[in-house]
Protein backbone atom coordinates (compact mmCIF):
# COMPACT_ATOMS: atom_id res chain seq x y z
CA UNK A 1 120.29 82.47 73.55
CA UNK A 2 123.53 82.14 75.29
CA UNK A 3 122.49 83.66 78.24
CA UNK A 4 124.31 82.51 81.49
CA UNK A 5 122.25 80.24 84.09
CA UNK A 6 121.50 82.22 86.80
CA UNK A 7 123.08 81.81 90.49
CA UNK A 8 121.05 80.50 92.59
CA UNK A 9 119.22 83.29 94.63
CA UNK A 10 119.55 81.64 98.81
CA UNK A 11 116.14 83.94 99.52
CA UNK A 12 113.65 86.69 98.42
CA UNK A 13 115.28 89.95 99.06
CA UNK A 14 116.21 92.02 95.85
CA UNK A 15 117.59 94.58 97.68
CA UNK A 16 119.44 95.04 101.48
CA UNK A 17 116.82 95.33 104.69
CA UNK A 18 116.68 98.86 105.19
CA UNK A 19 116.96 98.26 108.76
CA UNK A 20 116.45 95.73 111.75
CA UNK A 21 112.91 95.87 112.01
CA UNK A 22 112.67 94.99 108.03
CA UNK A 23 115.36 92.79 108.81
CA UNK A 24 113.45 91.22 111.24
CA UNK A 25 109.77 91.12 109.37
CA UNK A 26 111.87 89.16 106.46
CA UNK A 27 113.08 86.25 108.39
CA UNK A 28 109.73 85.84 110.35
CA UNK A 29 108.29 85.69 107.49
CA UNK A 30 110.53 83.54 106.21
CA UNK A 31 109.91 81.17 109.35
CA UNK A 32 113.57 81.44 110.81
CA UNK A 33 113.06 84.11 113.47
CA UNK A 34 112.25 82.30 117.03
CA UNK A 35 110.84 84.96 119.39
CA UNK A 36 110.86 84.00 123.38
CA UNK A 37 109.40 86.44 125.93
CA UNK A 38 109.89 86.95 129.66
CA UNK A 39 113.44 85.24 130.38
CA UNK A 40 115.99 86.76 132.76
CA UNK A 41 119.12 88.40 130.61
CA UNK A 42 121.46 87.63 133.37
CA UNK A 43 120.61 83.75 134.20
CA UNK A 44 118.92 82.58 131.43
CA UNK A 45 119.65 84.53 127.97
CA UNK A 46 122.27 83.57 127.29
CA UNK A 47 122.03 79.19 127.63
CA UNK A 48 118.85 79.10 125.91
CA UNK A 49 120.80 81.06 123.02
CA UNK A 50 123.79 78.26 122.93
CA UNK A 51 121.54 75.33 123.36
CA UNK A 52 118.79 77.02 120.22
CA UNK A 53 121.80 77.61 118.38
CA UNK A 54 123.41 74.41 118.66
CA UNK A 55 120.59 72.73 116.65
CA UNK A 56 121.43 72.28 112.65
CA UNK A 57 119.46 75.33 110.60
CA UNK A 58 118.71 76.80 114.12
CA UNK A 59 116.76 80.44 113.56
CA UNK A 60 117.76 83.80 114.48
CA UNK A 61 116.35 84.68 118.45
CA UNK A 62 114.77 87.47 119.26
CA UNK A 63 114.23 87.71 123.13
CA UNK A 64 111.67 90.30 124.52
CA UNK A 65 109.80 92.00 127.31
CA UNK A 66 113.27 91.31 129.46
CA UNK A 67 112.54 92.82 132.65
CA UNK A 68 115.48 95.38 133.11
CA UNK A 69 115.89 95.80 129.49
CA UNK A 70 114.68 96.32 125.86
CA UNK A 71 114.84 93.36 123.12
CA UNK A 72 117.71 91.15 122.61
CA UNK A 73 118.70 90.04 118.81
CA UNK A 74 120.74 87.06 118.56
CA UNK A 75 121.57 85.91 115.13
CA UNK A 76 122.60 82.50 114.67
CA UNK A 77 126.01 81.90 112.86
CA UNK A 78 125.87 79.94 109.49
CA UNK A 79 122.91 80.13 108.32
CA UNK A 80 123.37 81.31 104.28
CA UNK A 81 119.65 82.27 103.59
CA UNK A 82 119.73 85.25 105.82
């Protein structure tokens, strides 16, 4: 009856990722994980990440099959449902 309102839950997870690939599957899911293959980690990683990032709501990057290299997790800063 006088049961507090509830605070407002920001996404679907009842419980922490248990690690990066869940972590990962979630915000796919979710639609907020932008995956882009193929790029070169030394010339072009790293301004595709500052000009995705500078959008509002931008996603989380994954980059993969980087030739010299395994995958490349960027998270971008601010966003409160992940």
């Amino acid at each position: 009856m006088n049961d507090p309102p509830r605070a407002k839950i920001w996404n679907d997870y009842d419980s922490p990722h248990a690690d990066l690939r869940e972590f990962l599957t979630r915000i796919e899911r979710a639609g907020e994980l932008l995956r882009i293959s193929r790029v070169d980690w030394n010339l072009e990683m790293g301004t595709l990440a500052e000009s995705v990032n500078e959008r509002s709501n931008a996603p989380a990057i994954l980059f993969e099959d980087i030739p010299g290299t395994r995958r490349v997790f960027a998270r971008s800063p601010g966003r409160p449902t992940r």
